[in-house]
C-alpha atoms as a PDB file:
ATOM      1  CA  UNK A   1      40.902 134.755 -61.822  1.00  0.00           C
ATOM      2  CA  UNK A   2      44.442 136.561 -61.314  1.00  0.00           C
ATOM      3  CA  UNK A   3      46.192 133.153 -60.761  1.00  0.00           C
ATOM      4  CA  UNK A   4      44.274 131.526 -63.572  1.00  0.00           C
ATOM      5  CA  UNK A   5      45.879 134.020 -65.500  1.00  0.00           C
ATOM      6  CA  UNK A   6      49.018 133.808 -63.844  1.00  0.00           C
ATOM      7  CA  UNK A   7      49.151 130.328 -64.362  1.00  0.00           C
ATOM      8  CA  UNK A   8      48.264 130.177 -68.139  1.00  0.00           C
ATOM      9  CA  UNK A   9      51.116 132.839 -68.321  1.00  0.00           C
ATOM     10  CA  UNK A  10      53.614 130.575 -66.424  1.00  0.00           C
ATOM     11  CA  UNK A  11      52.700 127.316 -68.385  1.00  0.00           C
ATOM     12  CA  UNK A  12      52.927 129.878 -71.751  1.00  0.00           C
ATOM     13  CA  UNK A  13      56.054 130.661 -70.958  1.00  0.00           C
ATOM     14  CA  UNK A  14      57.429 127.268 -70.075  1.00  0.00           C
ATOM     15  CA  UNK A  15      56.549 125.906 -73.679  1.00  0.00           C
ATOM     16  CA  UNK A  16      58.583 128.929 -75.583  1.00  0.00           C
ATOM     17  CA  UNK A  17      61.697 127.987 -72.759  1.00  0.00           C
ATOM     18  CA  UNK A  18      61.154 124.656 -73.909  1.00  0.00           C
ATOM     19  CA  UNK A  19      61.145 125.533 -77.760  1.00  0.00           C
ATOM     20  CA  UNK A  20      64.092 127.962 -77.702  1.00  0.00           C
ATOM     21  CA  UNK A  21      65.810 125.216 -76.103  1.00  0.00           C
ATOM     22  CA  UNK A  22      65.343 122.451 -78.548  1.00  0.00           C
ATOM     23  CA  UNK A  23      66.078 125.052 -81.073  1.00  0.00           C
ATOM     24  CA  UNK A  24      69.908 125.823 -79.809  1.00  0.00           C
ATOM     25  CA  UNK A  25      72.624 124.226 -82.052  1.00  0.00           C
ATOM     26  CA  UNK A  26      74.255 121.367 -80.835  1.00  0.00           C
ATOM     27  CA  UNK A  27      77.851 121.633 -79.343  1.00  0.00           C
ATOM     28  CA  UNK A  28      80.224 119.888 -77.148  1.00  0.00           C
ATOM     29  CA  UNK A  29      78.918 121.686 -73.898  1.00  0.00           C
ATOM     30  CA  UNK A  30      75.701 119.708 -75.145  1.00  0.00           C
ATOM     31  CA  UNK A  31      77.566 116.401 -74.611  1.00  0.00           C
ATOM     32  CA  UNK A  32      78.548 114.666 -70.924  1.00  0.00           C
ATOM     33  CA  UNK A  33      81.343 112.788 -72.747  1.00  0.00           C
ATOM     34  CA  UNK A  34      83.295 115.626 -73.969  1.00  0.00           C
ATOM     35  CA  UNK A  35      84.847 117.957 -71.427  1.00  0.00           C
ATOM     36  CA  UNK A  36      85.661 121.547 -71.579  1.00  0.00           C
ATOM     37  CA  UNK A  37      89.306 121.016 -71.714  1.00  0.00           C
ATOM     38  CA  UNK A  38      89.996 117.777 -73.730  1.00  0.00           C
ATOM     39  CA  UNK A  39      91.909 118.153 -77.112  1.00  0.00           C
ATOM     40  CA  UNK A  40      88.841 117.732 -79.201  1.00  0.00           C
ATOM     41  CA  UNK A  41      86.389 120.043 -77.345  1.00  0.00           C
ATOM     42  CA  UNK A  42      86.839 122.866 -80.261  1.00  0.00           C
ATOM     43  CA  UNK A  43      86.342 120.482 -83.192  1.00  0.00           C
ATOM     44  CA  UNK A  44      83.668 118.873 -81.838  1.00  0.00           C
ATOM     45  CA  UNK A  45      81.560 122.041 -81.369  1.00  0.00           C
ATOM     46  CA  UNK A  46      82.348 122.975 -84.397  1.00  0.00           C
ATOM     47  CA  UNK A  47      81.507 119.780 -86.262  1.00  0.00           C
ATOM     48  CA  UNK A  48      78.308 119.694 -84.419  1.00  0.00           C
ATOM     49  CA  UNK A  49      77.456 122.800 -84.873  1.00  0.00           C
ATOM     50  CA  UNK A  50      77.813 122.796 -88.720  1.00  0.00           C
ATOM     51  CA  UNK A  51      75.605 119.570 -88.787  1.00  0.00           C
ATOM     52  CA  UNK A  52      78.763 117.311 -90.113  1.00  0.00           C
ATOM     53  CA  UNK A  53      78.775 114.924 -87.049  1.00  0.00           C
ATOM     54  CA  UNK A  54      75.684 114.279 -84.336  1.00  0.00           C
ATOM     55  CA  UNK A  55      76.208 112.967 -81.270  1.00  0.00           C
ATOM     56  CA  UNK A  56      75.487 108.831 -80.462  1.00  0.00           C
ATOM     57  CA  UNK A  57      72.527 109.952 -77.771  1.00  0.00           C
ATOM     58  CA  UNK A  58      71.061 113.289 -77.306  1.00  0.00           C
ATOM     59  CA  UNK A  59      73.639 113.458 -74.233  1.00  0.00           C
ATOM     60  CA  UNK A  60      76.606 111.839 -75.839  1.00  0.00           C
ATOM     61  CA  UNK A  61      79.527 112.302 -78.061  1.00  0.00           C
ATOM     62  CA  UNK A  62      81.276 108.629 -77.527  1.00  0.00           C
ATOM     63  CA  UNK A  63      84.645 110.136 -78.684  1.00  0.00           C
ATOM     64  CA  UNK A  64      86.125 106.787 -78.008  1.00  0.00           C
ATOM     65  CA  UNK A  65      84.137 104.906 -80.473  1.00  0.00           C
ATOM     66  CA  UNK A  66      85.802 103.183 -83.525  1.00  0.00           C
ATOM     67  CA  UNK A  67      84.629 105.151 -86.715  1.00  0.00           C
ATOM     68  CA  UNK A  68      83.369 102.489 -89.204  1.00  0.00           C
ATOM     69  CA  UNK A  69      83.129 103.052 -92.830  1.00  0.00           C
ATOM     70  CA  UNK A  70      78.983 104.393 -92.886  1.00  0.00           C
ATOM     71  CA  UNK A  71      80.226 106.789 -90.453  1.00  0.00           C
ATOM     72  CA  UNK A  72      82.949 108.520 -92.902  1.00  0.00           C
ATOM     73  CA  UNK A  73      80.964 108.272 -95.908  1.00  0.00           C
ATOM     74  CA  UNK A  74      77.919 110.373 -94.066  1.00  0.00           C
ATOM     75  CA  UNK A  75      80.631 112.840 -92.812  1.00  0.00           C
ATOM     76  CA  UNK A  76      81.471 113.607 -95.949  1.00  0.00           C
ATOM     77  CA  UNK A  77      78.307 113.708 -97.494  1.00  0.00           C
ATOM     78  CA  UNK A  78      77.425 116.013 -95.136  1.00  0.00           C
ATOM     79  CA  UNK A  79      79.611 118.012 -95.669  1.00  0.00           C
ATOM     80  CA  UNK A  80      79.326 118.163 -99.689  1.00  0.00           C
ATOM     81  CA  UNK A  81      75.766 119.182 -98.402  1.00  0.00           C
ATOM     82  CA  UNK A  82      74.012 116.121 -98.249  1.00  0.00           C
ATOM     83  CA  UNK A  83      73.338 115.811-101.834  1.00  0.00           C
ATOM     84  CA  UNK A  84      70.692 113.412-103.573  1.00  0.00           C
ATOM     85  CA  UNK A  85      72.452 110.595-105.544  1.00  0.00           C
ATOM     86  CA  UNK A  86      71.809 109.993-108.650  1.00  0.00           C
ATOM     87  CA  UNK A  87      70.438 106.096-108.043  1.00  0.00           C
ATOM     88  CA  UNK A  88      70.706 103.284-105.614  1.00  0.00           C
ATOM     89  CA  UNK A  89      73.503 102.081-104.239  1.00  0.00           C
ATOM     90  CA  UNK A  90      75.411  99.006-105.883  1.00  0.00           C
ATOM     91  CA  UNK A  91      76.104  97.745-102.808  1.00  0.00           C
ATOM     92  CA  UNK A  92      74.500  94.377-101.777  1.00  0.00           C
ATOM     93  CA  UNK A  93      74.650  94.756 -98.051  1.00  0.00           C
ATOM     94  CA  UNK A  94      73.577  98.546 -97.797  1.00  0.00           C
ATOM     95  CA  UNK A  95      69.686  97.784 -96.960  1.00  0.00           C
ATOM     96  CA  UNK A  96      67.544 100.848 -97.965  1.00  0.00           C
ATOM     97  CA  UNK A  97      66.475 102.746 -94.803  1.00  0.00           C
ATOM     98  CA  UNK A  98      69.924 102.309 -93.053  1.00  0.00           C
ATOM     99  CA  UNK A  99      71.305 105.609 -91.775  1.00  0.00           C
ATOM    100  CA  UNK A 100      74.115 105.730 -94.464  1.00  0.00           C
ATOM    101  CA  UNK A 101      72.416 104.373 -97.903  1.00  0.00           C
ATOM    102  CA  UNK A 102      72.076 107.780 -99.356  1.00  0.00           C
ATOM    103  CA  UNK A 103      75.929 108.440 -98.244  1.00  0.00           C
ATOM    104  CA  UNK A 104      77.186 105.597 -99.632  1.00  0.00           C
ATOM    105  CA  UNK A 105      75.619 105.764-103.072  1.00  0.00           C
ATOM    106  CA  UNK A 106      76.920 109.322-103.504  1.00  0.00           C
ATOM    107  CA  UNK A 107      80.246 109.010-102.273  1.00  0.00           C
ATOM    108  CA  UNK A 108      80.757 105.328-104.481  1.00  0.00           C
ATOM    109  CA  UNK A 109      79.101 107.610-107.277  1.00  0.00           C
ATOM    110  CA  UNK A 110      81.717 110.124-106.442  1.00  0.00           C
ATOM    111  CA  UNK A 111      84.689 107.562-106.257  1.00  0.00           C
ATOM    112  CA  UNK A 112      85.234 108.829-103.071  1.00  0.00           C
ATOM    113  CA  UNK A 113      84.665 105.299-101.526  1.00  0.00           C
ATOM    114  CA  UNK A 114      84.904 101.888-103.477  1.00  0.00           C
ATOM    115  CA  UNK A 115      83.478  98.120-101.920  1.00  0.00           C
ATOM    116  CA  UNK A 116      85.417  95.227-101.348  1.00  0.00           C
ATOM    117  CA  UNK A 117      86.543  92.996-103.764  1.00  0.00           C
ATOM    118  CA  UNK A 118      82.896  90.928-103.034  1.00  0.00           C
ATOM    119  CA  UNK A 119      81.146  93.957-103.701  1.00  0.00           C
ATOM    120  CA  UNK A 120      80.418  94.794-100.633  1.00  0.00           C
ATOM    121  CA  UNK A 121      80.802  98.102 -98.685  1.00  0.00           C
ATOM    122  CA  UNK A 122      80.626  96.209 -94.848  1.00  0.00           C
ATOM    123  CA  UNK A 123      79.388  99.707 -93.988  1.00  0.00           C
ATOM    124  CA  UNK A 124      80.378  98.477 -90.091  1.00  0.00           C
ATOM    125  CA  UNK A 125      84.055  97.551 -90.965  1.00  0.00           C
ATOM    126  CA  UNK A 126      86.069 100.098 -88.876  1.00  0.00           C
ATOM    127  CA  UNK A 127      88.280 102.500 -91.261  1.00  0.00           C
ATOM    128  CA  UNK A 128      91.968 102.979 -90.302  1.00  0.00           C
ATOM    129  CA  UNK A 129      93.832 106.717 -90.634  1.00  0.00           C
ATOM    130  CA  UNK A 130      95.101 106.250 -94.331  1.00  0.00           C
ATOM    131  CA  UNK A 131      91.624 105.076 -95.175  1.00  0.00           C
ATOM    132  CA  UNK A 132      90.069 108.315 -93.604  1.00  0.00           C
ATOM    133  CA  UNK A 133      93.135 110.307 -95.610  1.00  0.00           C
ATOM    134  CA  UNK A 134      92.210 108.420 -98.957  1.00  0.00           C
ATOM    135  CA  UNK A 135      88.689 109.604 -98.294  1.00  0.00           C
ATOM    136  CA  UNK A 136      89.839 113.158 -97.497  1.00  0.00           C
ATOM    137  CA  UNK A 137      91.922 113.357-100.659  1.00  0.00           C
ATOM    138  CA  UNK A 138      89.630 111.753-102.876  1.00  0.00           C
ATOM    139  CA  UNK A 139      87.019 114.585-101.797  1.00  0.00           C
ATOM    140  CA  UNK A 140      89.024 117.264-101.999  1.00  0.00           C
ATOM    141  CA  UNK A 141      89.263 116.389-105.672  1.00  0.00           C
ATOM    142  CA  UNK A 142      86.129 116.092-106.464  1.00  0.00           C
ATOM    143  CA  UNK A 143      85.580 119.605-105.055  1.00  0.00           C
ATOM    144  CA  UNK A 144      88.650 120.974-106.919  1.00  0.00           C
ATOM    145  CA  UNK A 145      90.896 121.823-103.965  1.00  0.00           C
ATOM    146  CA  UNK A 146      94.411 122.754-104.178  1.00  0.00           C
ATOM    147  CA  UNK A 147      96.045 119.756-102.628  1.00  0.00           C
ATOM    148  CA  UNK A 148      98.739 119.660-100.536  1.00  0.00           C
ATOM    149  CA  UNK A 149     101.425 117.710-100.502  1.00  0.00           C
ATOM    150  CA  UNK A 150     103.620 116.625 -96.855  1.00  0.00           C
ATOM    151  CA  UNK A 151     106.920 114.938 -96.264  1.00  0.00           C
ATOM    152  CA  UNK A 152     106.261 111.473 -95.330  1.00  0.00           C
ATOM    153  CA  UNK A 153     109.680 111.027 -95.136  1.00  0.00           C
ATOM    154  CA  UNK A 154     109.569 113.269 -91.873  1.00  0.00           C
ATOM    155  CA  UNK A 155     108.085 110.437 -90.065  1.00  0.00           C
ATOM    156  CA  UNK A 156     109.540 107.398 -88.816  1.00  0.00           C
ATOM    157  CA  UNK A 157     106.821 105.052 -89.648  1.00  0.00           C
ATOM    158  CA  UNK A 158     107.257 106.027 -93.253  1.00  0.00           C
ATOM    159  CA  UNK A 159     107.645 103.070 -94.778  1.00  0.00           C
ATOM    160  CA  UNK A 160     104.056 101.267 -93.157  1.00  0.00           C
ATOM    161  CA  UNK A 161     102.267 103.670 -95.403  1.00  0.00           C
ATOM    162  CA  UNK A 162     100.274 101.077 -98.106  1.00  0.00           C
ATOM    163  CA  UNK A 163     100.804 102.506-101.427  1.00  0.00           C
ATOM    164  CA  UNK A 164      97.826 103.360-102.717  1.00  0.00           C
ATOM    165  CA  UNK A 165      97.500 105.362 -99.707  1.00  0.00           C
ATOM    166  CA  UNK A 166     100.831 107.228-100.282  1.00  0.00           C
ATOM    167  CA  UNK A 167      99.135 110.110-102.084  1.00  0.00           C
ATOM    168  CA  UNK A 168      95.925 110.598 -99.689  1.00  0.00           C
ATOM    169  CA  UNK A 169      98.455 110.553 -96.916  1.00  0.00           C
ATOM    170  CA  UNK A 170     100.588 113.232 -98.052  1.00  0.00           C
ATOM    171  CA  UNK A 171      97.884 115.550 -99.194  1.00  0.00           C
ATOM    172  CA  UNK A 172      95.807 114.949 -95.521  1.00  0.00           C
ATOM    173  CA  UNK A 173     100.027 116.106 -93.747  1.00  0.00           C
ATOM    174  CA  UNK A 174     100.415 118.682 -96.086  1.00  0.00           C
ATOM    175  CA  UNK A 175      96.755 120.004 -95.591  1.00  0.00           C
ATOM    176  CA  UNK A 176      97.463 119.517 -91.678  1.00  0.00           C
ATOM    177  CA  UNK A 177      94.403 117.671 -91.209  1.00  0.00           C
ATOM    178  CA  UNK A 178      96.626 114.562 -90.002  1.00  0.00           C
ATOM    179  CA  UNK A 179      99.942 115.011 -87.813  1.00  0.00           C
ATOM    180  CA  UNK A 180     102.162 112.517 -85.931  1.00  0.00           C
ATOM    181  CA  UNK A 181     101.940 111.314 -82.316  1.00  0.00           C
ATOM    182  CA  UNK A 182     104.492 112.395 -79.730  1.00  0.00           C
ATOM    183  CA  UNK A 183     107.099 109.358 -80.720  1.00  0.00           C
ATOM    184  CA  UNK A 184     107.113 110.740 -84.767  1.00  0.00           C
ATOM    185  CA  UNK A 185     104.448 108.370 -86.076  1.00  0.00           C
ATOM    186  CA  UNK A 186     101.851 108.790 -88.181  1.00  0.00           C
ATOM    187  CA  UNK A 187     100.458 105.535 -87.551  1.00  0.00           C
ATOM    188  CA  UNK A 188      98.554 104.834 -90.850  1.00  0.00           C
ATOM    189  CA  UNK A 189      97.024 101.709 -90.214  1.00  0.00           C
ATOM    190  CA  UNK A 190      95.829 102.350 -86.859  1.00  0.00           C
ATOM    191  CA  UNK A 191      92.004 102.949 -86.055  1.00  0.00           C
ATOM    192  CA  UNK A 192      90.574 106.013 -86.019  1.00  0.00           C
ATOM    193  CA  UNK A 193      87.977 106.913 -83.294  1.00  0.00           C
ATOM    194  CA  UNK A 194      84.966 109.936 -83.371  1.00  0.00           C
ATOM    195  CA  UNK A 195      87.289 112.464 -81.443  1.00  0.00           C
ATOM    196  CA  UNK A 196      90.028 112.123 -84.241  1.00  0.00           C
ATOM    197  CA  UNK A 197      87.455 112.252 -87.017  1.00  0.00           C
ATOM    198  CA  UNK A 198      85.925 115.499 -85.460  1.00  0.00           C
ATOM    199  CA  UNK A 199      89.583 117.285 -85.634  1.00  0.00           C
ATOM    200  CA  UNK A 200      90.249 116.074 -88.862  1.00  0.00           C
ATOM    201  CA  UNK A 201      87.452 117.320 -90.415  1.00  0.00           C
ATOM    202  CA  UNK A 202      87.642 120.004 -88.448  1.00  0.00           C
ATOM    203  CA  UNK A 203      90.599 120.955 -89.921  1.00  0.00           C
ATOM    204  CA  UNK A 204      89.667 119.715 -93.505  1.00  0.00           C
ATOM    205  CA  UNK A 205      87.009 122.672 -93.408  1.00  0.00           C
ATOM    206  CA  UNK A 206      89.801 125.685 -92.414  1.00  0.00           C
ATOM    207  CA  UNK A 207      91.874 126.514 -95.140  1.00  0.00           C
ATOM    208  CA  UNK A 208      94.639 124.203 -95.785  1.00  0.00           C
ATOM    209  CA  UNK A 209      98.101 124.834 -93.635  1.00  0.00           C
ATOM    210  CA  UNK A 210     100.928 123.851 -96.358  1.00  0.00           C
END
């Protein structure tokens, strides 16, 4: 009888471990990918934490992986706290169901993103870092931020800014949430990957630097 009891006791106490762990927040000691000392340990944790960004597997981060367009949209839907749109989306190739449908219907609502000259979003099309600073910028307006404004001029690669990105790039230098590389450059058409998305927005939610 004792180690019927005993047993019931043990097997009670082995479901509330198990619930109290599925319950902890998610953070970048949760992840295998993402060391302790990396560059983006901190923003991760804290972008996981606050629900903006999940990991790829219940184990993994991939803070390699290209970000595509569906990704940034849901970032920053999440972060405007997932709100319901107000319809469909326009776009032709955004199937309802898919993991960013809601996202991209409020953020094209929102003019925060815009399709292709088909119409299309091409939700898988990987985003470049003035794409991810439009985005930024165009958010931060719709919540009525101050917006900063950076020297592009400080930078050698300058001039490789597109010009309708001019003004989301300066506001995401001034706000700090995008900086050069070691050799000066800002490298605006290059592609952005998960562990630079996580520090950006990482930094987009601390108040902005100047």
């Amino acid at each position: 009888m004792k180690y019927h009891n005993k047993h019931k006791y043990c097997a009670a106490l082995l479901v509330i471990c198990m619930v109290l762990t599925m319950a902890l927040p998610v953070s970048a000691a949760s992840f295998t990918d993402v060391t302790a000392d990396c560059w983006y340990a901190d923003a991760v944790s804290q972008v996981a934490d606050g629900g903006v960004m999940a990991g790829t597997s219940n184990a993994t981060f991939s803070p390699l992986q290209l970000v595509t367009r569906g990704m940034a949209a849901v970032v920053l839907w999440r972060l405007a706290g997932s709100p319901a749109s107000s319809g469909k989306t326009s776009f032709p190739d955004v199937p309802d169901g898919s993991y960013y449908a809601d996202a991209a219907a409020w953020a094209a609502q929102q003019s925060i993103v815009t399709g292709y000259s088909s119409g299309k979003f091409c939700g898988g099309d990987t985003v470049t870092r003035e794409q991810l600073a439009v985005m930024f910028y165009r958010y931060c307006m719709l919540n009525g931020a101050e917006l900063a404004q950076g020297m592009l001029s400080n930078y050698v690669d300058d001039n490789s800014i597109s010009i309708w990105a001019r003004a989301g790039m300066s506001y995401a230098v001034g706000a700090g949430i995008i900086s050069g590389n070691g050799a000066n450059q800002l490298n605006p058409g290059g592609s952005a990957d998960r562990a630079q998305l996580a520090v950006m927005v990482d930094r987009l939610m601390t108040p902005a630097m100047g």
